[in-house]
Protein backbone atom coordinates (compact mmCIF):
# COMPACT_ATOMS: atom_id res chain seq x y z
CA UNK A 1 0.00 0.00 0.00
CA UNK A 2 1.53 3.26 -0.73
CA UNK A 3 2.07 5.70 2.19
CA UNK A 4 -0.30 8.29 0.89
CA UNK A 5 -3.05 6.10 0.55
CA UNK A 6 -2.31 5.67 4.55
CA UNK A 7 -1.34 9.09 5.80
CA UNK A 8 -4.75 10.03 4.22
CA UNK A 9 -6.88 7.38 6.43
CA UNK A 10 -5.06 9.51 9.23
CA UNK A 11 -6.59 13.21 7.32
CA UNK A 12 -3.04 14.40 7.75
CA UNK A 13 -2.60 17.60 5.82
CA UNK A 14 0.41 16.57 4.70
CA UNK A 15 -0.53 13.41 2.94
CA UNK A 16 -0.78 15.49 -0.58
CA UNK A 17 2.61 15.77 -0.09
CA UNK A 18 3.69 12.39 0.87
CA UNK A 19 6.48 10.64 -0.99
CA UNK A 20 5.53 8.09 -3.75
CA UNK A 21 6.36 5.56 -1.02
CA UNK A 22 5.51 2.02 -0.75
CA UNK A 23 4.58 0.54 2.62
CA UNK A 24 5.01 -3.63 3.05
CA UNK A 25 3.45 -3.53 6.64
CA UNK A 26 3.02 -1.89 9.59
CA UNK A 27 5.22 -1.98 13.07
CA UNK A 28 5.01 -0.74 16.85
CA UNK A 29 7.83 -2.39 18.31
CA UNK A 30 11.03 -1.65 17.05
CA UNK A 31 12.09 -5.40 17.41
CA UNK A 32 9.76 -6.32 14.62
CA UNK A 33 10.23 -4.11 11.82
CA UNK A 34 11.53 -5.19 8.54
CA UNK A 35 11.82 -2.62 5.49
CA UNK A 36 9.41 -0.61 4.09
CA UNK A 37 7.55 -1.09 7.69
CA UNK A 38 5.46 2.08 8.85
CA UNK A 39 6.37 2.44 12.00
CA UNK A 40 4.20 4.02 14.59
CA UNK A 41 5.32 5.24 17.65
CA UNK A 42 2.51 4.28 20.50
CA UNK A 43 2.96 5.09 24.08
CA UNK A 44 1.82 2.65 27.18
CA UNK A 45 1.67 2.76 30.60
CA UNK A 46 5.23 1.76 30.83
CA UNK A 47 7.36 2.60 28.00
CA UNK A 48 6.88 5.11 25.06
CA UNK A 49 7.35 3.99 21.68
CA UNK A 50 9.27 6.98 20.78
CA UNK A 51 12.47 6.34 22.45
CA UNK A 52 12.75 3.11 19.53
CA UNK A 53 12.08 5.10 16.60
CA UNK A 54 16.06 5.12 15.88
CA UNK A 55 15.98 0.98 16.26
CA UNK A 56 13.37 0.97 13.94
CA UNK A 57 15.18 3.02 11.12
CA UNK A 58 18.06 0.73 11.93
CA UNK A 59 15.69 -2.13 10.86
CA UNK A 60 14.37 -0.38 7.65
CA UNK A 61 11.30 1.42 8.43
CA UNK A 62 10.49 3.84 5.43
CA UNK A 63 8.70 6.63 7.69
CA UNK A 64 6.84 6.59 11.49
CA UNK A 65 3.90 7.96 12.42
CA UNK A 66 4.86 10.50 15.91
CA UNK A 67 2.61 12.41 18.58
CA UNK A 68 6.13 14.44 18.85
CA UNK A 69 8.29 14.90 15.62
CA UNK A 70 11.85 13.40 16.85
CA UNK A 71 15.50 14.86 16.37
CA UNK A 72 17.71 13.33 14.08
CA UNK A 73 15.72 10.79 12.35
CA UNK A 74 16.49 10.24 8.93
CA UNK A 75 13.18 9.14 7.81
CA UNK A 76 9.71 11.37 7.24
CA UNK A 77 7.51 11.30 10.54
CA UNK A 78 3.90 12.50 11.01
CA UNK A 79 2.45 14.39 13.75
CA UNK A 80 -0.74 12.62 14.98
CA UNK A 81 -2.80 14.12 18.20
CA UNK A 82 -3.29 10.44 19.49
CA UNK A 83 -0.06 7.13 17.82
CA UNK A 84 -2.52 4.49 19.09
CA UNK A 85 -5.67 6.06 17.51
CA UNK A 86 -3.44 6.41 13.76
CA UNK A 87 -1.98 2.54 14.85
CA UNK A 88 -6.40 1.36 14.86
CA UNK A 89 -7.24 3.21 11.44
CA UNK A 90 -3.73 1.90 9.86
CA UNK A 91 -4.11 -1.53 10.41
CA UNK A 92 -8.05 -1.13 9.63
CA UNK A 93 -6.50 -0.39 6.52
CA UNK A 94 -4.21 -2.07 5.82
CA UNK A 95 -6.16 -5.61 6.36
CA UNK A 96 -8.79 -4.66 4.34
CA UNK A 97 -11.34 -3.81 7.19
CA UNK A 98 -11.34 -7.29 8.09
CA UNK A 99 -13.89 -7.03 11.00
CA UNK A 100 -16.63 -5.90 8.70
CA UNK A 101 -16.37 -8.84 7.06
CA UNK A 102 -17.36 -10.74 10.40
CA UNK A 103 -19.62 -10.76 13.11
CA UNK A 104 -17.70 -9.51 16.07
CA UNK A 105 -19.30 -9.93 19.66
CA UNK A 106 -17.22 -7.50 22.36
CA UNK A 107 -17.85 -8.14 26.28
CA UNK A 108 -16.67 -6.17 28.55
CA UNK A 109 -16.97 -6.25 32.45
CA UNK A 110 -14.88 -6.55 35.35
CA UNK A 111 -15.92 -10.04 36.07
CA UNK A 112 -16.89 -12.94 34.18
CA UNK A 113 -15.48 -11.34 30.58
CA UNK A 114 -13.69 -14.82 29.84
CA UNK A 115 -16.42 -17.50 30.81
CA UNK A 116 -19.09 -15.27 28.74
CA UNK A 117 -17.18 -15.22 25.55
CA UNK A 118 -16.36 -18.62 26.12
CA UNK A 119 -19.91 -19.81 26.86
CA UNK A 120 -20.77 -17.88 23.56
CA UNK A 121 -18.54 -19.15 21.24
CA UNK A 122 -20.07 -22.54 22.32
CA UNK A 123 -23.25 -21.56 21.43
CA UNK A 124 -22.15 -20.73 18.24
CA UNK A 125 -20.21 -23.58 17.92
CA UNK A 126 -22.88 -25.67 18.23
CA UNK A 127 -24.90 -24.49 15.47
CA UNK A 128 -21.90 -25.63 13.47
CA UNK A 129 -20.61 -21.56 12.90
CA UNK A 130 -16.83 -21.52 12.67
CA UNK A 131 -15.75 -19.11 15.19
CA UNK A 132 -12.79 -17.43 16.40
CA UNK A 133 -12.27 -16.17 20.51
CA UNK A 134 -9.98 -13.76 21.51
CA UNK A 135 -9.53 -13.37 25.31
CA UNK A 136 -7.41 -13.51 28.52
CA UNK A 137 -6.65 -17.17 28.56
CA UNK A 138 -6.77 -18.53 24.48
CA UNK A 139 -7.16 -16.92 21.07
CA UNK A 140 -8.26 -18.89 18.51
CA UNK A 141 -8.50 -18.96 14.62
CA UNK A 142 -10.74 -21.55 14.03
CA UNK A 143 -9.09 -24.60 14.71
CA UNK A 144 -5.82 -23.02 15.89
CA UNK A 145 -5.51 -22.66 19.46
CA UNK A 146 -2.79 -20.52 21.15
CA UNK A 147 -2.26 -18.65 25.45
CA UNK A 148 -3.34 -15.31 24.92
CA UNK A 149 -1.15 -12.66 25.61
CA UNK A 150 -3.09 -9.57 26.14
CA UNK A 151 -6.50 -9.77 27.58
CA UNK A 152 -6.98 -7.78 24.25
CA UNK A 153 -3.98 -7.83 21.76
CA UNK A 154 -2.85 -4.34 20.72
CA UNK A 155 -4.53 -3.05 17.50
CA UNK A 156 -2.49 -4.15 14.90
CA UNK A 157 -2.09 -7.18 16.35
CA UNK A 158 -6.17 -7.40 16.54
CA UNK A 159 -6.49 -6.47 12.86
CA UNK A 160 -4.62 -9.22 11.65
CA UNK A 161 -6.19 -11.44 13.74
CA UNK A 162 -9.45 -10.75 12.37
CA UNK A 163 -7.55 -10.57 8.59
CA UNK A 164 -6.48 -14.62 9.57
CA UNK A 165 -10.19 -15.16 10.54
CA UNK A 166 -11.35 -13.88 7.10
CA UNK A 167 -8.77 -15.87 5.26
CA UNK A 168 -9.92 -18.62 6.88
CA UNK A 169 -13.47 -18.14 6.56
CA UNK A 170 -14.67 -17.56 10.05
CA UNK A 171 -17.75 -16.29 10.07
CA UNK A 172 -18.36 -15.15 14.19
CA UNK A 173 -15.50 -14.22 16.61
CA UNK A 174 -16.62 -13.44 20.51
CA UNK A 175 -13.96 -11.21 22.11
CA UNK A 176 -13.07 -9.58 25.65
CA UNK A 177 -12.91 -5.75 25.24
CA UNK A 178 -10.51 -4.66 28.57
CA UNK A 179 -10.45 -1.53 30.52
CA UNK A 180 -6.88 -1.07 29.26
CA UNK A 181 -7.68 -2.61 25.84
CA UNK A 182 -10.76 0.67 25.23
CA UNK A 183 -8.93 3.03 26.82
CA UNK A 184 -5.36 2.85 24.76
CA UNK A 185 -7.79 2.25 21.76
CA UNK A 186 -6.92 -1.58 20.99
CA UNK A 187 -10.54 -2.16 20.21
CA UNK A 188 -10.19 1.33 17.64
CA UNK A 189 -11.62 0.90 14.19
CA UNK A 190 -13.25 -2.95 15.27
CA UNK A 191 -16.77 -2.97 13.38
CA UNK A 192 -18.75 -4.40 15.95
CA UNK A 193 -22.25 -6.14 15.90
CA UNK A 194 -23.22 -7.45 19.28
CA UNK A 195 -21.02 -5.14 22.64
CA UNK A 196 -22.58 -6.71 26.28
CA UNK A 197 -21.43 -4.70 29.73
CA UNK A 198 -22.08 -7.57 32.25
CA UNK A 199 -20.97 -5.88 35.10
CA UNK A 200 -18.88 -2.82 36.45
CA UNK A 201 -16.68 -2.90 40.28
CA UNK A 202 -14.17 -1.35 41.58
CA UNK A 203 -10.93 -3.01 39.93
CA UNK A 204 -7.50 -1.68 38.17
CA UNK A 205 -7.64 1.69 40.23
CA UNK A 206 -4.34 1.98 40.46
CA UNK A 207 -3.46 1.64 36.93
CA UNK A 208 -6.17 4.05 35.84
CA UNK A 209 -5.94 6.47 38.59
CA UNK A 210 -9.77 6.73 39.52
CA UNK A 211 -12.61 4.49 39.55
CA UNK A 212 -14.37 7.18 37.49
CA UNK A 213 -11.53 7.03 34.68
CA UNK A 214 -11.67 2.86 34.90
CA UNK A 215 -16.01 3.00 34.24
CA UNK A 216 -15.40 5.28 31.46
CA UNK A 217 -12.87 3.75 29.64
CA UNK A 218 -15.23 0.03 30.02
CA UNK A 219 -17.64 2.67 29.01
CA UNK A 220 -16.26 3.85 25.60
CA UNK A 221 -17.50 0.27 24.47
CA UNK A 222 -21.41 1.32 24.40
CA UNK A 223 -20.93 4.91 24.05
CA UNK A 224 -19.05 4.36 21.28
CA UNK A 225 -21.65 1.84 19.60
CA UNK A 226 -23.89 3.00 16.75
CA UNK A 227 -27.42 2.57 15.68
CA UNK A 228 -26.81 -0.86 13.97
CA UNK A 229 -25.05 -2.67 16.49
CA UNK A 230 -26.69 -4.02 19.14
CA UNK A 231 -25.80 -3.33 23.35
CA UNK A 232 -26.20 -5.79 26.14
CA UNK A 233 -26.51 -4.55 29.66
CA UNK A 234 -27.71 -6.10 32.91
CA UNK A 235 -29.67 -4.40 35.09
CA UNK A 236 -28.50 -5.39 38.61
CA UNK A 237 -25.64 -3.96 38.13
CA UNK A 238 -26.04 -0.06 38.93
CA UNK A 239 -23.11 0.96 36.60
CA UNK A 240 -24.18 -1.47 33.77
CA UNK A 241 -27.38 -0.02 34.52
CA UNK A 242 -26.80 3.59 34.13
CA UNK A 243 -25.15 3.26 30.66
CA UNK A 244 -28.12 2.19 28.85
CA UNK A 245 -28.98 6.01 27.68
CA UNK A 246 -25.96 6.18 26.89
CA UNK A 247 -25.44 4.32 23.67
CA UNK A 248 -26.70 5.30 20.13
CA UNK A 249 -27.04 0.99 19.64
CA UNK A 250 -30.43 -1.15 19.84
CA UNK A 251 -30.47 -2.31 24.02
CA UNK A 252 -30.80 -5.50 25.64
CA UNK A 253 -31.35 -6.07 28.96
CA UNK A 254 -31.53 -8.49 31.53
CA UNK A 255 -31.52 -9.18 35.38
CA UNK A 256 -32.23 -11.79 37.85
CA UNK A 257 -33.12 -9.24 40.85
CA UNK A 258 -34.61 -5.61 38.23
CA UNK A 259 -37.89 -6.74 36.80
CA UNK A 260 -37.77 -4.18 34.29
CA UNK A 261 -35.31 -5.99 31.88
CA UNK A 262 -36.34 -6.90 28.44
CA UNK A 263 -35.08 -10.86 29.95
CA UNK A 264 -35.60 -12.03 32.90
CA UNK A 265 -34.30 -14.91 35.11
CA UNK A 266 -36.94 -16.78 36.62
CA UNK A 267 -37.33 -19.85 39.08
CA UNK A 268 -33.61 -19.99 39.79
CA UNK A 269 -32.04 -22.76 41.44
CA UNK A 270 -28.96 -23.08 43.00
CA UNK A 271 -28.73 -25.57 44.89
CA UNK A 272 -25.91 -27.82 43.85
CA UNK A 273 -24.43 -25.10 42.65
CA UNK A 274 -25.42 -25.43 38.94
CA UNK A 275 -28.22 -23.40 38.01
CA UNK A 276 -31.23 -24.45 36.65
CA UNK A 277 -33.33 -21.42 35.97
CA UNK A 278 -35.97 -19.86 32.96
CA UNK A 279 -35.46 -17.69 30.59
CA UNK A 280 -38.59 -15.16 30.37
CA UNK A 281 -38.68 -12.45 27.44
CA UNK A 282 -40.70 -9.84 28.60
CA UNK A 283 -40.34 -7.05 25.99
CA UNK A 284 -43.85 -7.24 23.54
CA UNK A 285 -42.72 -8.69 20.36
CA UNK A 286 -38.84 -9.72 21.28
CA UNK A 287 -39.24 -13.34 20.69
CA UNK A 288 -40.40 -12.77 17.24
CA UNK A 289 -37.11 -10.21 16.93
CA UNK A 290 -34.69 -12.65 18.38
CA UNK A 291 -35.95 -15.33 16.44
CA UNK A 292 -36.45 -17.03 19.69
CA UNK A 293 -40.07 -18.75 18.56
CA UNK A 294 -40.64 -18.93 22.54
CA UNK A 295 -41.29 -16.63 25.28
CA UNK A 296 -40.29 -18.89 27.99
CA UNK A 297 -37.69 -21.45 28.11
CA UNK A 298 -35.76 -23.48 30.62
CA UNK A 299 -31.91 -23.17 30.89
CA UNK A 300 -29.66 -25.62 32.93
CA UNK A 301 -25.74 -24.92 33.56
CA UNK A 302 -22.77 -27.23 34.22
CA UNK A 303 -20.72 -24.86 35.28
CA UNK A 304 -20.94 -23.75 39.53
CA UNK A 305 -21.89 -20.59 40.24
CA UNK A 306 -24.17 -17.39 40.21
CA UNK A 307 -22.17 -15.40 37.80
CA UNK A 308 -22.60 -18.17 35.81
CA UNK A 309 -26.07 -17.05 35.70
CA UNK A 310 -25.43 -13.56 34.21
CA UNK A 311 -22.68 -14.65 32.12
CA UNK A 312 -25.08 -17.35 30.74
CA UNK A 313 -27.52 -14.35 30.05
CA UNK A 314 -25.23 -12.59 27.85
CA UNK A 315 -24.47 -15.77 26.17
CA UNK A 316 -27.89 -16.78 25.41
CA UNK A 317 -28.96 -12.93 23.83
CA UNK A 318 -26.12 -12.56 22.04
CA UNK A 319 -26.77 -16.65 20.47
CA UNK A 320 -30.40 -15.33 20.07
CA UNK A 321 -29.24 -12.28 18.23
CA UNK A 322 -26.95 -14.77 15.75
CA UNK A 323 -29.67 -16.82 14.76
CA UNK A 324 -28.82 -19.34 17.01
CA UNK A 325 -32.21 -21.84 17.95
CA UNK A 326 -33.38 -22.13 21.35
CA UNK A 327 -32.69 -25.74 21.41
CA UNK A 328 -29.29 -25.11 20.55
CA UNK A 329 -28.59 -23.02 22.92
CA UNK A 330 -30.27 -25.53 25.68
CA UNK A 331 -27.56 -27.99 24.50
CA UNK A 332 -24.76 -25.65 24.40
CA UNK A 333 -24.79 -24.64 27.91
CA UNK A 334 -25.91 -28.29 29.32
CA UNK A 335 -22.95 -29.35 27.86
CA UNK A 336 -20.53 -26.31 28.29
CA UNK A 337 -17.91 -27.86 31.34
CA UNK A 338 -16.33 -23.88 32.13
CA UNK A 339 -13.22 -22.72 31.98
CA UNK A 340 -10.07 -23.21 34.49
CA UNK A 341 -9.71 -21.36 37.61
CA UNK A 342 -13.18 -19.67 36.86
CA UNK A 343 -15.15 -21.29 40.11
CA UNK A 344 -14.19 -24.48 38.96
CA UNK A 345 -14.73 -27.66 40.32
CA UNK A 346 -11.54 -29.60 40.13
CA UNK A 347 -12.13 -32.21 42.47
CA UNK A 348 -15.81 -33.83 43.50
CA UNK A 349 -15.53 -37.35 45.78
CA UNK A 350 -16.17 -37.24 49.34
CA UNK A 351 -15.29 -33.38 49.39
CA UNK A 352 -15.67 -30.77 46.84
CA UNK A 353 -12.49 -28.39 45.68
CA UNK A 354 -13.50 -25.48 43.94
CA UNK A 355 -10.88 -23.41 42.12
CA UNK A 356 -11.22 -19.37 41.97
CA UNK A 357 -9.04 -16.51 40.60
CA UNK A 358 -10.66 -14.25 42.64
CA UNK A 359 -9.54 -10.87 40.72
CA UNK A 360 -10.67 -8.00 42.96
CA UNK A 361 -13.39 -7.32 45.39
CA UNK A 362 -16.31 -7.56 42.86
CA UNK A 363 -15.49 -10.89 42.07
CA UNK A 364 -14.72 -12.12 45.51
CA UNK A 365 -18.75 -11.14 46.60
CA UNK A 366 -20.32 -12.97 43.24
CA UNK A 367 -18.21 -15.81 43.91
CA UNK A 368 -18.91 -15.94 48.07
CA UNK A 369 -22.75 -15.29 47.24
CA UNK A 370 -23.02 -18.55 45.23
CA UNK A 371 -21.88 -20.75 47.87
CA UNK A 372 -24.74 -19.21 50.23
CA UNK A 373 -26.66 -21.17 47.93
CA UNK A 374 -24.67 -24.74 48.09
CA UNK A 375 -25.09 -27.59 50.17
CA UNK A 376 -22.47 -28.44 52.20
CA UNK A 377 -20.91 -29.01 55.65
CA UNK A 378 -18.15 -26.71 56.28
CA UNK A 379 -16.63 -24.30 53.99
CA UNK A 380 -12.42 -24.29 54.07
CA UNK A 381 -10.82 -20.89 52.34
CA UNK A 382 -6.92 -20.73 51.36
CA UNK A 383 -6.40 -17.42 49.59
CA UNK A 384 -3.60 -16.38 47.98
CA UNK A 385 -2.78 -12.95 48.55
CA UNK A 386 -2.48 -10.80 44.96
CA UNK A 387 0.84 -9.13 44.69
CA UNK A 388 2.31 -6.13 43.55
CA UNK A 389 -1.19 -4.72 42.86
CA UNK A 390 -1.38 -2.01 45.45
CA UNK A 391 -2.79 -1.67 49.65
CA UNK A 392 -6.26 -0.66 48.09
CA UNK A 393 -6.98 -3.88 46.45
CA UNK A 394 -5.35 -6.35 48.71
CA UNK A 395 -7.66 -4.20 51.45
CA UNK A 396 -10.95 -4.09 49.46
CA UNK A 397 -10.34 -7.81 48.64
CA UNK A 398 -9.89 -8.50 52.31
CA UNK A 399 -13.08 -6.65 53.31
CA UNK A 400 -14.97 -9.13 50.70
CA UNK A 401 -13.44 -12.05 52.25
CA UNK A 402 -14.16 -10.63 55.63
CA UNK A 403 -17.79 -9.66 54.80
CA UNK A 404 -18.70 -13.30 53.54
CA UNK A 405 -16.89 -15.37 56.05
CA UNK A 406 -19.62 -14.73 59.18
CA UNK A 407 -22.47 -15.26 56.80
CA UNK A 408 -20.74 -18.96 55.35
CA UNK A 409 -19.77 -20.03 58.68
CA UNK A 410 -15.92 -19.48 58.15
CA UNK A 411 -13.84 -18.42 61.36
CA UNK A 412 -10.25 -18.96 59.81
CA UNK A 413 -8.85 -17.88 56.69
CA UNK A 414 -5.52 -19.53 55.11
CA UNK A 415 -3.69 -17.55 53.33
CA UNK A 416 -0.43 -17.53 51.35
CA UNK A 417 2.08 -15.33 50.25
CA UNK A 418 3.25 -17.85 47.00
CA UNK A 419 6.88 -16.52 47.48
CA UNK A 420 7.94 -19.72 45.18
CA UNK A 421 5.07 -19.59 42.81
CA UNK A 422 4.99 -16.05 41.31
CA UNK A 423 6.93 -13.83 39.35
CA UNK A 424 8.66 -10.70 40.21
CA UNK A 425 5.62 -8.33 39.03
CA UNK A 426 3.36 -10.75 41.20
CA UNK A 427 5.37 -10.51 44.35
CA UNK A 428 3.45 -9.75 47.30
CA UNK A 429 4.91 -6.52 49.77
CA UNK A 430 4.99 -6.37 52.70
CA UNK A 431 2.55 -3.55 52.86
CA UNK A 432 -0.05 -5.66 50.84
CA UNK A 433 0.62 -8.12 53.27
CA UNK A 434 0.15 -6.43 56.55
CA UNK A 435 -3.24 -4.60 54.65
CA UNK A 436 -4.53 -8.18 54.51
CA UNK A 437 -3.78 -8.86 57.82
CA UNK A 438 -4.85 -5.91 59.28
CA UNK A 439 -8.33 -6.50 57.61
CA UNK A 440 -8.83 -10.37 58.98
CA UNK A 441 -7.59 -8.92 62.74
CA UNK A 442 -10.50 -6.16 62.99
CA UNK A 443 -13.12 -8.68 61.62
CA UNK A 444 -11.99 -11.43 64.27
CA UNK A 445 -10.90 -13.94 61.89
CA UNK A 446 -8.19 -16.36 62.64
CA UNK A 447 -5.46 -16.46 59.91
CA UNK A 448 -2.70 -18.58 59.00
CA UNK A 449 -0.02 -17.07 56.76
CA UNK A 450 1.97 -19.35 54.68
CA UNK A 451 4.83 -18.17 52.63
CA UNK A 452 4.72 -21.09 50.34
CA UNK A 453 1.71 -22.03 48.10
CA UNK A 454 2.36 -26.02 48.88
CA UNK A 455 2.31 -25.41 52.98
CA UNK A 456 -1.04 -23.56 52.55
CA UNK A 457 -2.29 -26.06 50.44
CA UNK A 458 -1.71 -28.70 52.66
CA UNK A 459 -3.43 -26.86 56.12
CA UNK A 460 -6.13 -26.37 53.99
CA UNK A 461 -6.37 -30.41 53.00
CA UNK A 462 -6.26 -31.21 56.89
CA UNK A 463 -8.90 -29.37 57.78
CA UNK A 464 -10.97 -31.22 55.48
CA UNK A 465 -14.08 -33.74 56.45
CA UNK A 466 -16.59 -35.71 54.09
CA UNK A 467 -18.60 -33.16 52.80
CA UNK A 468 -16.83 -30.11 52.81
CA UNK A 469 -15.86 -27.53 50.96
CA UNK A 470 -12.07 -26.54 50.09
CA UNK A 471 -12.04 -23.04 47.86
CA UNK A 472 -8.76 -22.42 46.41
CA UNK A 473 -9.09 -18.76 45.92
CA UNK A 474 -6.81 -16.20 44.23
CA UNK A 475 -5.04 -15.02 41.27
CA UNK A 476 -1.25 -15.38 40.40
CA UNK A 477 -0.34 -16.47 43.57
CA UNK A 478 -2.89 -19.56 42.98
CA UNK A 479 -2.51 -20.89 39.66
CA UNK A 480 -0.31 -23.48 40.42
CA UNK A 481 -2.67 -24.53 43.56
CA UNK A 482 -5.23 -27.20 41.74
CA UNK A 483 -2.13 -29.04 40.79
CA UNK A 484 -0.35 -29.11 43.88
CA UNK A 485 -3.49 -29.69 45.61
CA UNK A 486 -5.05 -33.00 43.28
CA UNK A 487 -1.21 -34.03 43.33
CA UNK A 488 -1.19 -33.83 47.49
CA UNK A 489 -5.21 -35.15 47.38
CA UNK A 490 -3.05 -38.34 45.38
CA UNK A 491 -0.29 -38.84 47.32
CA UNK A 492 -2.91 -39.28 50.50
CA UNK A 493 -5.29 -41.50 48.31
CA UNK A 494 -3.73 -43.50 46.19
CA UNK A 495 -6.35 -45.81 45.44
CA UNK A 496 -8.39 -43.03 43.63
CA UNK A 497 -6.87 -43.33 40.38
CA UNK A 498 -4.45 -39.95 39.23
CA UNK A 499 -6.36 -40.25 35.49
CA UNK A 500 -9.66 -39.61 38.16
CA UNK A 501 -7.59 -37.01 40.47
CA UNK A 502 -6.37 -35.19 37.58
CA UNK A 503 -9.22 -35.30 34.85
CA UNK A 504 -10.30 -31.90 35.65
CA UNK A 505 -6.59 -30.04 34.53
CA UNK A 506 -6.74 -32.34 31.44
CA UNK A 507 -6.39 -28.87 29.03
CA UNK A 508 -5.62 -26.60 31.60
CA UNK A 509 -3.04 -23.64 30.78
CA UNK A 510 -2.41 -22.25 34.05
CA UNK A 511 -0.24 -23.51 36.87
CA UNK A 512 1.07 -26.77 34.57
């Protein structure tokens, strides 16, 4: 593509005067560029592409695209008010607008984002669509499965993907849209069809300053939206809630507590933990819209949990709004087994062990609220504190655990410190460890603090009578804790089998 043809998708003044240049591809890190690459100088929360712009003429890129024209450069360069912005509408470009040529379903939330777009692309798998996911834990192109990366890739990055997905003729990709991801304009220039907010908390504060500044950047993704796309939002969630005058796009909603959704959940039961519940569509006329042929219909989950509820709600609308049957659907989600460390049972004999990452505050109540509706004896709770994310959310996510623990009968909490099983960036301070603490002392709660993931595993275990409850709950910190914990469950009963023990990490990507 020439360079012209490019600067003017940018309506740079200057593009009348661009070289007769040609441009074989586009690059944002310096490491990647091969001649004739457009390079494009983005900035991030931690670095600034600008300080690479000499690598990258080292490498052979033809020209960069600048928010600040740099010294010395032998190469043109093009002022832009906003890199990341010109980086969206480039690649766009570039691929062809690959995303028009797809439907694209974007969820965004600050809990439950993976299991949703999961759950959906297995409604749409079941109706025999070929589909693509791109998310926290997997993308994949059709039949290609890779660990993600990014909870959402950076633009370019996105743009090809969908380009792959064309060439490949995928017809429906389900994606996560991330606070970070709207905000630094990953998402930019994506045409999509179906966006869902499933739920707004308190979460990344640190690393967007204000909760304000984190709700409006998961807010771009309906505000944003125009009259042909369609906008999900569920009710009981206040923020959700208040953004549905806020879009230009055709609305959605649901609840299982607001009556005044367009969905409803109805006759929910929860008490083995999977949900059996109905689907009512109250809205005059929306089964005929949706296709849906019914106004009523039951829904039954394999996967644990309450969220699983609303997830399953976004799942089912957006299937709906594909053309997807009822009775599909029904089957989908009967059969749909979850996805790791997302309240996941990992272990169901005599006891129950139910895996959690636990992410922030928001997540820790959904997750705690479920088990109020379980069946068991007692419930067990090793927690792994999350490090390196700041006081505030090692404090809020204390005051969740705190909150629940009287109401589920809990007097001691287990926690651990994973000093073996994290990373540098995941390293728990002291500070985030005497927040924790601090927390569990003024609620009364008895706590154990284990430096080592194994040790805390294995108080937890002890503790543990015939039918109980062990909750392995946390993020980083407890990824490797389902397999140190079926591998200690093992070594103490043999006679189980390991291919029984272990069938639940069979395609797991974490912690093996």
């Amino acid at each position: 593509m020439m360079l012209k043809t490019m600067l003017e998708a940018l309506s740079l003044p200057e593009s009348g005067h661009a070289p007769d240049l040609p441009v074989t591809g586009l690059a944002y890190h310096s490491e990647k560029v091969v001649p004739g690459d457009l390079f494009v100088c983005i900035k991030g929360y931690k670095t600034d592409g600008h300080r690479y712009l000499g690598k990258a003429v080292e490498k052979g890129a033809a020209a960069a695209v600048v928010e600040e024209i740099q010294a010395g450069i032998p190469i043109p360069q093009y002022r832009v008010a906003n890199s990341r912005q010109a980086l969206a509408a480039l690649a766009d470009l570039f691929y062809d607008h690959p995303s028009r040529k797809i439907k694209v379903i974007g969820v965004t939330a600050t809990n439950g984002k993976t299991t949703t777009t999961f759950m959906t692309n297995a409604i749409l798998e079941e109706h025999g669509l070929k589909t693509g996911l791109i998310g926290t834990v997997i993308i994949k192109v059709g039949n290609t499965v890779r660990p993600a990366v990014l909870t959402t890739p950076e633009s370019l990055d996105l743009h090809h993907l969908f380009y792959q997905m064309v060439q490949q003729g995928i017809s429906h990709v389900t994606m996560e849209a991330s606070s970070s991801g709207l905000e630094l304009y990953r998402v930019g220039n994506v045409d999509f069809d179906i966006v869902a907010v499933n739920n707004i908390s308190r979460e990344h504060i640190d690393l967007h300053g204000s909760f304000e500044a984190y709700f409006n950047a998961k807010a771009r993704l309906v505000r944003e939206a125009n009259p042909g796309q369609w906008a999900i939002f569920n009710l009981d969630c206040p923020n959700s809630a208040s953004l549905v005058e806020q879009t230009r796009a055709k609305t959605l909603t649901y609840g299982l507590k607001n009556s005044g959704g367009d969905c409803l959940v109805k006759d929910l039961d929860l008490s083995t933990g999977r949900a059996r519940f109905t689907v009512e569509l109250q809205k005059p006329g929306l089964a005929g819209t949706l296709g849906a042929g019914v106004r009523r219909f039951p829904v039954e989950l394999s996967v644990l949990g309450l969220h699983s509820v609303y997830n399953a709600m976004v799942a089912i609308l957006s299937g709906l709004l594909c053309g997807v049957p009822v009775a599909v659907i029904q089957r989908a989600l009967r059969s749909f087994r979850g996805v790791e460390r997302r309240f996941e049972l990992i272990f169901e004999d005599e006891f129950k062990v139910i895996d959690d990452h636990f992410a922030n505050n928001g997540n820790i109540h959904v997750t705690l609220e479920t088990l109020k509706f379980m069946d068991y004896r007692n419930l067990h709770v090793v927690y792994a504190i999350r490090g390196s994310r700041g006081v505030t959310v090692n404090r809020e996510s204390a005051e969740a655990l705190a909150h629940w623990a009287p109401v589920l009968g809990v007097k001691e909490i287990i926690a651990t410190t994973s000093s073996s099983h994290v990373t540098d960036k995941d390293a728990v301070t002291g500070e985030e460890r005497e927040a924790f603490q601090a927390v569990m002392n003024s609620a009364g709660l008895s706590t154990v603090i284990c430096d080592e993931l194994p040790e805390a595993v294995a108080k937890g275990l002890s503790r543990v009578r015939p039918g109980d409850i062990l909750l392995l709950a946390g993020c980083q910190g407890m990824d490797h804790g389902a397999r140190i914990c079926l591998e200690q469950i093992h070594q103490r009963n043999p006679h189980l089998g390991r291919e029984k023990v272990f069938q639940a990490l069979q395609n797991r990507v974490a912690g093996m």
